[in-house]
N, C-alpha and C. Protein backbone atom coordinates (compact mmCIF):
# COMPACT_ATOMS: atom_id res chain seq x y z
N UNK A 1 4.62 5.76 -24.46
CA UNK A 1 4.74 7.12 -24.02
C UNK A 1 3.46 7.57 -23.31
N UNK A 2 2.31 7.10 -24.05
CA UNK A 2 1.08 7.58 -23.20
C UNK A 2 0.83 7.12 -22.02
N UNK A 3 1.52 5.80 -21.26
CA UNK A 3 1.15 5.20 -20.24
C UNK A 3 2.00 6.33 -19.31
N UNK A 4 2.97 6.76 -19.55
CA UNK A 4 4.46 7.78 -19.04
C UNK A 4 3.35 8.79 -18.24
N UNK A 5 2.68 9.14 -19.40
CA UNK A 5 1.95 10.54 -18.78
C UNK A 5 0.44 10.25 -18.40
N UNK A 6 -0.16 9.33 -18.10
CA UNK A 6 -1.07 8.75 -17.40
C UNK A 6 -0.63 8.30 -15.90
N UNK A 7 0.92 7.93 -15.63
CA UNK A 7 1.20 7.40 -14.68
C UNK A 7 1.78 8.73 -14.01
N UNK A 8 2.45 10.21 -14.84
CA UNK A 8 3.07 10.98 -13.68
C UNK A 8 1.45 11.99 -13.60
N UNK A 9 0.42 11.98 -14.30
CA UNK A 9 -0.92 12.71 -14.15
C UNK A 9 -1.32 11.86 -12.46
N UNK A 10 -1.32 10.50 -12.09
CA UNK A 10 -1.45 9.60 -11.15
C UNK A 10 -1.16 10.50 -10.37
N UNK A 11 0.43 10.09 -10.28
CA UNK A 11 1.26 10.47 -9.75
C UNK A 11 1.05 12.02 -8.77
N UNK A 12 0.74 13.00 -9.95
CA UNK A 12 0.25 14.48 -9.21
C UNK A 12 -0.83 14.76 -8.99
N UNK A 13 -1.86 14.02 -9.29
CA UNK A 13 -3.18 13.49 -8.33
C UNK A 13 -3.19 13.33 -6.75
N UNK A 14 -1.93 11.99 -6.55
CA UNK A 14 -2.02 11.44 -5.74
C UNK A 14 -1.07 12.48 -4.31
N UNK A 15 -0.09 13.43 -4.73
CA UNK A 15 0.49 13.70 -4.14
C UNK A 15 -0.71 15.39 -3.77
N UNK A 16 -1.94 15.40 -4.55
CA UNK A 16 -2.47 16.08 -3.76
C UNK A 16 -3.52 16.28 -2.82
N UNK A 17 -3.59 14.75 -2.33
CA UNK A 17 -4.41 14.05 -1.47
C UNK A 17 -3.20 14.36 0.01
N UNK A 18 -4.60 15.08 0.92
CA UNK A 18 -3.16 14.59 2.24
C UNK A 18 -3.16 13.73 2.54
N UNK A 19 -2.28 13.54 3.37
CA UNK A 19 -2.00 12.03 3.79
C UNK A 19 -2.47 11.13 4.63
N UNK A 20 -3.64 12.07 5.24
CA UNK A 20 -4.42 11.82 6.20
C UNK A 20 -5.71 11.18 5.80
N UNK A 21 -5.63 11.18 4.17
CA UNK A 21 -6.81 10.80 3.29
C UNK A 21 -6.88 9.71 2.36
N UNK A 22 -5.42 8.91 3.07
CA UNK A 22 -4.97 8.24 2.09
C UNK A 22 -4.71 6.95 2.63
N UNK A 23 -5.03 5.66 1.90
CA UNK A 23 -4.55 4.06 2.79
C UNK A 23 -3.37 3.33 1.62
N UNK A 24 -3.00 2.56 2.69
CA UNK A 24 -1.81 1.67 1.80
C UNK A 24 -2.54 0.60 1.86
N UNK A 25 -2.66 -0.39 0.39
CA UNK A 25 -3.12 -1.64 0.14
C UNK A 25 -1.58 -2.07 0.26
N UNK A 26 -1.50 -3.25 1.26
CA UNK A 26 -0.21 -4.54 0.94
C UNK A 26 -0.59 -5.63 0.68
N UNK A 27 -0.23 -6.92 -0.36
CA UNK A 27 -0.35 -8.50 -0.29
C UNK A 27 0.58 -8.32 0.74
N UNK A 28 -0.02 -9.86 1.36
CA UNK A 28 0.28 -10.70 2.29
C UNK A 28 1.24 -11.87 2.31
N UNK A 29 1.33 -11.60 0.70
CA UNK A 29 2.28 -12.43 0.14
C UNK A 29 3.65 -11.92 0.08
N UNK A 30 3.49 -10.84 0.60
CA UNK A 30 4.97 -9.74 0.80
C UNK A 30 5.93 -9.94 2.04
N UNK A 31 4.91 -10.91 2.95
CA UNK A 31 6.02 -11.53 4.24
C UNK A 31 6.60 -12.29 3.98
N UNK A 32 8.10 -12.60 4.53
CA UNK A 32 8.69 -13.49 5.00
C UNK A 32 7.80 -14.83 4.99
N UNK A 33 8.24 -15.98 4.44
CA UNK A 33 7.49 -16.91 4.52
C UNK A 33 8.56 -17.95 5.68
N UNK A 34 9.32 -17.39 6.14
CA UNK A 34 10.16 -18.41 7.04
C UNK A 34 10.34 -17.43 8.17
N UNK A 35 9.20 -18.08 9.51
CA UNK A 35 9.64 -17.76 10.59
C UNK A 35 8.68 -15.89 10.74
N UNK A 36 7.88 -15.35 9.88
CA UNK A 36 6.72 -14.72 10.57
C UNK A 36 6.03 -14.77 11.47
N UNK A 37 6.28 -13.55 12.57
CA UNK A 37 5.38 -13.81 13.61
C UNK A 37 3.99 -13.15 13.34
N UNK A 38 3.90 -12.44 11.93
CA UNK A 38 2.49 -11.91 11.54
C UNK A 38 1.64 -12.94 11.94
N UNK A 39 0.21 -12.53 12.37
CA UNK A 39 -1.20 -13.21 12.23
C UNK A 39 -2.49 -12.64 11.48
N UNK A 40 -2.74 -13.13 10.60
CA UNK A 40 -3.75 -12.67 9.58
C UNK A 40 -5.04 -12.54 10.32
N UNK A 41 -6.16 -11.93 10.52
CA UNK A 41 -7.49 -11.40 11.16
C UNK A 41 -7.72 -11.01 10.49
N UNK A 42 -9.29 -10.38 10.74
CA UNK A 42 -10.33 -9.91 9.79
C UNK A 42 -9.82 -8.75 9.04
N UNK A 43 -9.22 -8.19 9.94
CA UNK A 43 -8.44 -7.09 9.29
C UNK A 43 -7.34 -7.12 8.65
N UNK A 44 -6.78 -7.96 8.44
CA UNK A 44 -5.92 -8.80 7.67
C UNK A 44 -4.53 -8.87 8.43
N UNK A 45 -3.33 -9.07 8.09
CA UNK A 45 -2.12 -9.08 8.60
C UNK A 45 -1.63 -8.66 9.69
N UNK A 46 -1.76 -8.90 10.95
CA UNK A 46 -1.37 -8.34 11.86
C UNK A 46 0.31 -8.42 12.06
N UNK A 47 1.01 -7.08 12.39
CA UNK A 47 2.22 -6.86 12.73
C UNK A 47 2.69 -7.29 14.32
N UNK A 48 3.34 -8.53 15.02
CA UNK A 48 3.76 -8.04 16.62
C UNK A 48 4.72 -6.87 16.07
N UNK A 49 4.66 -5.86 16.98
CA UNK A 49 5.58 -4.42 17.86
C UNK A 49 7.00 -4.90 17.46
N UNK A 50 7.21 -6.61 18.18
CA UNK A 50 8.70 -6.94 18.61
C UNK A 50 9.21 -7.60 17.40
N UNK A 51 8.54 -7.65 16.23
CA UNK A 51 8.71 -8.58 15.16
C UNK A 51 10.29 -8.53 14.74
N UNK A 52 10.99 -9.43 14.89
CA UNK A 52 12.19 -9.73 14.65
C UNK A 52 12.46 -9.20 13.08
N UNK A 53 11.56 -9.16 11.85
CA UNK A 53 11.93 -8.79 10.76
C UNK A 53 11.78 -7.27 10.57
N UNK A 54 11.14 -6.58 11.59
CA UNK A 54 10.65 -5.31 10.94
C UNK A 54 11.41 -4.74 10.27
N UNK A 55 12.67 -4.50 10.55
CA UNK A 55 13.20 -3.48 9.65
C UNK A 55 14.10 -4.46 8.47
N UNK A 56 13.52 -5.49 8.18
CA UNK A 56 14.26 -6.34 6.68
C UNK A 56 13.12 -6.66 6.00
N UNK A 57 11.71 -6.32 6.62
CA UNK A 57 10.67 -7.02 5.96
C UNK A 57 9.81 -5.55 5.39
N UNK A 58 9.51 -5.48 3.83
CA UNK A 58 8.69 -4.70 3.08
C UNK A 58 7.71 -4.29 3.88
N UNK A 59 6.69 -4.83 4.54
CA UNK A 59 5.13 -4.46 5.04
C UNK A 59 5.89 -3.69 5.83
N UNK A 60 6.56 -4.53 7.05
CA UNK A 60 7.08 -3.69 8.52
C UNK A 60 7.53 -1.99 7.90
N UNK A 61 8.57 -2.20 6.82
CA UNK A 61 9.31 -0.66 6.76
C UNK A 61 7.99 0.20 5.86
N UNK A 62 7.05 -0.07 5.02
CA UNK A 62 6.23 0.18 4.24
C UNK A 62 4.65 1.19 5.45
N UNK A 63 4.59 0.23 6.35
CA UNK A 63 3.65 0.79 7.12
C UNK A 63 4.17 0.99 8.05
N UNK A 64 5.09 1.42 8.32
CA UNK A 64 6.29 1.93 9.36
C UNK A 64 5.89 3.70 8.62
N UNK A 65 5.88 3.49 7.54
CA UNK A 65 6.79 5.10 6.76
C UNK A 65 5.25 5.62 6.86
N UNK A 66 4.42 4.78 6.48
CA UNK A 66 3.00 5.52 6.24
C UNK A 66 2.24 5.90 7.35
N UNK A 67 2.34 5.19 8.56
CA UNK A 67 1.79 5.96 9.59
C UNK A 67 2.85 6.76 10.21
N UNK A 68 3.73 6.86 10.10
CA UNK A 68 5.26 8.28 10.06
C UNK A 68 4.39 9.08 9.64
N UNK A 69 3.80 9.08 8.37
CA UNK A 69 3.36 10.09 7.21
C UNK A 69 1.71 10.34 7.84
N UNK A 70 1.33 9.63 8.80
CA UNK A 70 -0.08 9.79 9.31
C UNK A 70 -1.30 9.46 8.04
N UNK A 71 -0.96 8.11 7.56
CA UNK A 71 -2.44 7.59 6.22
C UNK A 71 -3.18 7.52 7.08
N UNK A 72 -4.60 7.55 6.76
CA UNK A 72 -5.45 6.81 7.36
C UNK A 72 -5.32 5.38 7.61
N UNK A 73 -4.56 4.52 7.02
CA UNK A 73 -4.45 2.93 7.40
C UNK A 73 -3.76 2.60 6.67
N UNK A 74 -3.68 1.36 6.85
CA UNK A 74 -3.10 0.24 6.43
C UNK A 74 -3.31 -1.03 6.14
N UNK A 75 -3.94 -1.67 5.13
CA UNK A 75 -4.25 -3.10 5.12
C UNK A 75 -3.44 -4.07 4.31
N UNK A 76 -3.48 -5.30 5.23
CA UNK A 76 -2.27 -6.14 4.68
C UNK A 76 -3.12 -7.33 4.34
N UNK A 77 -3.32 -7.76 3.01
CA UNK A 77 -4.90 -8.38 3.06
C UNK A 77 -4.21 -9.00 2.32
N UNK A 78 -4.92 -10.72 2.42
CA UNK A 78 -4.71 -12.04 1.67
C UNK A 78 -5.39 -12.07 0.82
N UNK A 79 -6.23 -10.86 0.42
CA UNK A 79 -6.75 -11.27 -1.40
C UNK A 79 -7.28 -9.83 -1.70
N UNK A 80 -8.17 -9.97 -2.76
CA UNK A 80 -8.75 -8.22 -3.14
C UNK A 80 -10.04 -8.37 -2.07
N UNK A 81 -10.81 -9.31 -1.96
CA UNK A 81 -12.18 -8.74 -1.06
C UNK A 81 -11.87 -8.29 0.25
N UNK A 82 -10.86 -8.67 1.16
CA UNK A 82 -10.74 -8.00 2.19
C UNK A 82 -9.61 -6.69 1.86
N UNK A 83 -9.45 -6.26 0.58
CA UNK A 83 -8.78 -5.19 0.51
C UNK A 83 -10.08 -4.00 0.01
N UNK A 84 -10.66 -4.79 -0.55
CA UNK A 84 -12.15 -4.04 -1.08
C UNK A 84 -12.93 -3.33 0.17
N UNK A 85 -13.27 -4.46 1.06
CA UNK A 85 -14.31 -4.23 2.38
C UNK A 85 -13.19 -3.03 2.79
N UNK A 86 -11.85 -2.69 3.09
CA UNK A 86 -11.13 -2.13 3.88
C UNK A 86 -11.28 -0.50 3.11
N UNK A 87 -11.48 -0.62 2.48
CA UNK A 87 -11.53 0.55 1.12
C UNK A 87 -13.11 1.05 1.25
N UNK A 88 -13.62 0.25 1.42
CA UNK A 88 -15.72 0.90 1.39
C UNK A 88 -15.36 1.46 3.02
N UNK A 89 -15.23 0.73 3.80
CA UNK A 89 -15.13 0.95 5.35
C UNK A 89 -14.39 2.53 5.52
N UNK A 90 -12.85 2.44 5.11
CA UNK A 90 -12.24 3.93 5.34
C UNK A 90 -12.68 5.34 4.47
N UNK A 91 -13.29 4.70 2.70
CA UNK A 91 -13.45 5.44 2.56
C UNK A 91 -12.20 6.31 2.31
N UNK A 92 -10.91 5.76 1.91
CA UNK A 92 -9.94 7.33 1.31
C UNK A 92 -10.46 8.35 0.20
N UNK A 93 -9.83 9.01 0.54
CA UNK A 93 -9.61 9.86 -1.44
C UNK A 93 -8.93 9.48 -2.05
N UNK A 94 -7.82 8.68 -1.71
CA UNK A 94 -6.55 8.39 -2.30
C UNK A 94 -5.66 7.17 -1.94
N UNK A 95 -5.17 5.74 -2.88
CA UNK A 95 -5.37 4.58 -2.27
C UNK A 95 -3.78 4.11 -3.09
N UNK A 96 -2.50 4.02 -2.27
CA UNK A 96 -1.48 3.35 -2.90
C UNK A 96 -1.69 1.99 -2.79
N UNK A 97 -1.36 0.81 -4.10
CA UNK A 97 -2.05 -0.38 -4.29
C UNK A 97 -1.10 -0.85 -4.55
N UNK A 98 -0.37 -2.30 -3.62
CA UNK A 98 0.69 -2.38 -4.13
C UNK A 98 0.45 -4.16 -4.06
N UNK A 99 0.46 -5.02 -5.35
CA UNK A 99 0.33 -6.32 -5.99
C UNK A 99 0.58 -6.57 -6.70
N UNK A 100 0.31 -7.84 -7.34
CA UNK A 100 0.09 -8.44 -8.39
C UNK A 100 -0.31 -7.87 -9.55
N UNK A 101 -0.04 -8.20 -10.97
CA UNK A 101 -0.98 -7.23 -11.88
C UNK A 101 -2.48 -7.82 -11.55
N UNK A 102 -2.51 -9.17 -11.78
CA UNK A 102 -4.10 -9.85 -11.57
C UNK A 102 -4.99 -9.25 -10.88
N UNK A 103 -4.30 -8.98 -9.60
CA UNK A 103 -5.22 -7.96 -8.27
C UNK A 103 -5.13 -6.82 -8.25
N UNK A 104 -3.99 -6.11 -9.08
CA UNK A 104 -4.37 -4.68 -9.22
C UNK A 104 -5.37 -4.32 -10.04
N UNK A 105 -5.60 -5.54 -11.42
CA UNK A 105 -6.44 -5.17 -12.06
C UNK A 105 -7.93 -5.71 -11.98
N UNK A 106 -8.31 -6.74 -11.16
CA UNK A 106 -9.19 -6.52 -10.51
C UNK A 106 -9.68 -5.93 -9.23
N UNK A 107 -8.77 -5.13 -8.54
CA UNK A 107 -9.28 -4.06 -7.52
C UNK A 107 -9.97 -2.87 -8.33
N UNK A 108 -9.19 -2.69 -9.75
CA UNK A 108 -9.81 -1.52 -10.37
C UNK A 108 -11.20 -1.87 -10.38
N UNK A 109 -11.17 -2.34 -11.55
CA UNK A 109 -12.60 -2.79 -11.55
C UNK A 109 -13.70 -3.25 -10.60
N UNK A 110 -13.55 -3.73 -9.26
CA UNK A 110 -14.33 -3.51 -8.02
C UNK A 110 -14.78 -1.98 -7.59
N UNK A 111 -13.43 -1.38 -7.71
CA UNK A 111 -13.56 0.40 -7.55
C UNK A 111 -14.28 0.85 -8.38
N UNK A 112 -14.50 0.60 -9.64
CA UNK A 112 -15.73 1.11 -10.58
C UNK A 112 -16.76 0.77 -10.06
N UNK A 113 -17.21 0.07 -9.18
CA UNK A 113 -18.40 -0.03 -8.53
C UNK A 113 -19.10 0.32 -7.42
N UNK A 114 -17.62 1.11 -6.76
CA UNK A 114 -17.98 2.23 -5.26
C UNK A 114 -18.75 3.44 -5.58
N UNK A 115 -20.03 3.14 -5.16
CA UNK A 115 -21.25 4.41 -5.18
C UNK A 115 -20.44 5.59 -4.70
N UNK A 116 -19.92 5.92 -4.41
CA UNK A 116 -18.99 7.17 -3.83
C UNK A 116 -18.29 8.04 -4.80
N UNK A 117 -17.55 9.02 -5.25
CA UNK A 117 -16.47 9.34 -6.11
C UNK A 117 -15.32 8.85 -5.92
N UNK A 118 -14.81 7.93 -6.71
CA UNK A 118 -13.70 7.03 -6.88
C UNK A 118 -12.37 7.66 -6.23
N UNK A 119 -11.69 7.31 -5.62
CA UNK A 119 -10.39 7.43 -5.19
C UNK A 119 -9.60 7.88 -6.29
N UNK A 120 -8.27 8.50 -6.12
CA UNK A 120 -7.51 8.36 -6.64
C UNK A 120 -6.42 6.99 -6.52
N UNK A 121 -6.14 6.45 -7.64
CA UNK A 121 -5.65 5.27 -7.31
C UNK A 121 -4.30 5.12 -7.90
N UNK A 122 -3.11 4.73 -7.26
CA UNK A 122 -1.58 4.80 -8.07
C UNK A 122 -0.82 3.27 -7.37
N UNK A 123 -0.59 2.60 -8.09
CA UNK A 123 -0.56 1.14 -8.37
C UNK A 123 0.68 1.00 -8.48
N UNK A 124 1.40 0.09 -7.63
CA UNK A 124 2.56 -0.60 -8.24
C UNK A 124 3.02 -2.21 -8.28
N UNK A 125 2.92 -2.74 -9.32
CA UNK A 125 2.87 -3.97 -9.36
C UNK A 125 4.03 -4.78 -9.05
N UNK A 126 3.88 -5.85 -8.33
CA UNK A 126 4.96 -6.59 -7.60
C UNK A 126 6.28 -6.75 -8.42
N UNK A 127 7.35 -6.99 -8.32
CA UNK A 127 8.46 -7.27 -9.38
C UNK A 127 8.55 -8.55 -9.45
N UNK A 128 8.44 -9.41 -8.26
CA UNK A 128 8.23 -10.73 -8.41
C UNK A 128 7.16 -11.66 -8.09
N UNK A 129 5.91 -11.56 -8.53
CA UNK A 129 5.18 -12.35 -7.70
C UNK A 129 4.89 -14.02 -7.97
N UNK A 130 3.56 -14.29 -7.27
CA UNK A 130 3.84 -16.17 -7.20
C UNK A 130 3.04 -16.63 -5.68
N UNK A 131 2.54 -15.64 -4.70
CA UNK A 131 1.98 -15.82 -3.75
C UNK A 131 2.85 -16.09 -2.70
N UNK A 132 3.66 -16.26 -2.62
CA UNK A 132 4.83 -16.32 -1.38
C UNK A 132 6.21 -15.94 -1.85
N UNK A 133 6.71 -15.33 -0.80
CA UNK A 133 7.97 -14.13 -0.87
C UNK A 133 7.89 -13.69 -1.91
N UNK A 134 6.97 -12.39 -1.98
CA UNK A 134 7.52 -11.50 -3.19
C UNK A 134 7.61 -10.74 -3.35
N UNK A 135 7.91 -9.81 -4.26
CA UNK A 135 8.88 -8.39 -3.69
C UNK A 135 8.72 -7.48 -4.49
N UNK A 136 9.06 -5.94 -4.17
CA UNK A 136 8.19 -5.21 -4.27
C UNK A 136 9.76 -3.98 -4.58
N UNK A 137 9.79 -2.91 -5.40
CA UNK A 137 10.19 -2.22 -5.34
C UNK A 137 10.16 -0.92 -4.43
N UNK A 138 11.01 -1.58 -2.93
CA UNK A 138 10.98 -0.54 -1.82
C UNK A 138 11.28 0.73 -2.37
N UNK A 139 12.09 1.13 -3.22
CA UNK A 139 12.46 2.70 -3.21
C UNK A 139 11.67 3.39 -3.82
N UNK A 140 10.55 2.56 -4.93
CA UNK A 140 9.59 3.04 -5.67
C UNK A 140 8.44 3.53 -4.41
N UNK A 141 8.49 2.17 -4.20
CA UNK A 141 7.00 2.03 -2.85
C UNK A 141 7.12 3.48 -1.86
N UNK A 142 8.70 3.87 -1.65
CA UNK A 142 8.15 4.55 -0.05
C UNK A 142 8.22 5.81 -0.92
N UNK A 143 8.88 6.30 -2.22
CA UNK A 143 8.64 7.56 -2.99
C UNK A 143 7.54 7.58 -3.03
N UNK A 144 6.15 6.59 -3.79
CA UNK A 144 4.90 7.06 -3.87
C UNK A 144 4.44 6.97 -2.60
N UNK A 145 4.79 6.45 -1.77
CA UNK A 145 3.98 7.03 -0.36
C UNK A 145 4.28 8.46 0.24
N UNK A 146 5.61 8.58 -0.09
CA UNK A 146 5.97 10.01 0.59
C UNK A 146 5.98 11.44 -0.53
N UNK A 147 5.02 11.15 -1.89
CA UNK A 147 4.37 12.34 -2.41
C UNK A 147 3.06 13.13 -2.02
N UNK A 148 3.69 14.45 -2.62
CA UNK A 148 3.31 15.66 -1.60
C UNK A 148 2.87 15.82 -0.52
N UNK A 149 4.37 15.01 0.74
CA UNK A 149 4.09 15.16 1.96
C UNK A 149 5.45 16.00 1.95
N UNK A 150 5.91 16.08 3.32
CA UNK A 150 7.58 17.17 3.67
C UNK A 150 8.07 16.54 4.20
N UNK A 151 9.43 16.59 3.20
CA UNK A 151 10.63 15.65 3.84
C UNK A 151 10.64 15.43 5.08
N UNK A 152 11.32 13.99 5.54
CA UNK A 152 11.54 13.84 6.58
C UNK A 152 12.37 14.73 8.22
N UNK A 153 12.43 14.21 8.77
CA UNK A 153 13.36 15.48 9.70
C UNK A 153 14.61 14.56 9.37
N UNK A 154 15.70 15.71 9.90
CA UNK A 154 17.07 14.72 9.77
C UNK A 154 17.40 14.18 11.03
N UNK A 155 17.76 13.19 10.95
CA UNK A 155 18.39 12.31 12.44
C UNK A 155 19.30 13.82 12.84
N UNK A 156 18.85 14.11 14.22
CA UNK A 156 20.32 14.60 15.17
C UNK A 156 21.34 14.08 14.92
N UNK A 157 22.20 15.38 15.02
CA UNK A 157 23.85 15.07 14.63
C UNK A 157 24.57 14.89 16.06
């Protein structure tokens, strides 16, 4: 029960960060492992525009919704240190973290060590992980991205 109300305290933390103050952590382990045209760089995961999976693949619809929502970024990083460097560099207030338990729980603990005042941080751990194809609870994922922002517009009728 106490984790319940540690996680919706998160929760209304996080939704009062704007959104403009806020980055999405993704594994890299969340692509398609058959037939990605992603390329990983310093900055980690690069998306092509024309990517044949975008709208079946987690990252594509995930950082699709968040720069919709205007975050400050997005990093799609192959481990915690280039999710770390991406985090000292932007500097959010407020950081959706979405992995492994292993790497969520050592990102915390890296974050205890940012000279700065700590982010708010709201975590959701993979449902399946293993380092290739693994998956992530989309309906969870784009709810905590899209707290306390305003609904979407509705598609024209």
């Amino acid at each position: 029960m106490r984790t319940d109300n540690r996680l919706l305290n998160e929760e209304e933390r996080f939704a009062q960060v704007p959104a403009g103050e806020r980055v999405l952590l993704l594994p890299h382990c969340l692509r398609p492992s058959e037939g990605c045209p992603g390329k990983t760089t310093r900055e980690g995961l690069q998306c092509p525009e024309d990517c044949p999976h975008r709208g079946s693949c987690a990252i594509g619809r995930l950082r699709d919704e968040a720069e919709r929502l205007g975050y400050k970024g997005v990093c799609v990083a192959p481990g915690g240190a280039l999710a770390l460097r991406f985090v000292r560099e932007s500097k959010p207030a407020a950081i959706l973290a979405v992995a492994c338990y292993k790497e969520l729980i050592e990102g915390m603990q890296a974050l205890a060590d940012v000279p700065s005042e700590p982010p708010v941080v709201l975590s959701l751990p993979l449902l399946r992980d293993g380092c290739v194809d693994t998956e992530v609870d989309l309906g969870k994922a784009l709810r905590f991205l899209r707290l306390g922002t305003p609904p979407a517009p509705s598609p024209p009728t």
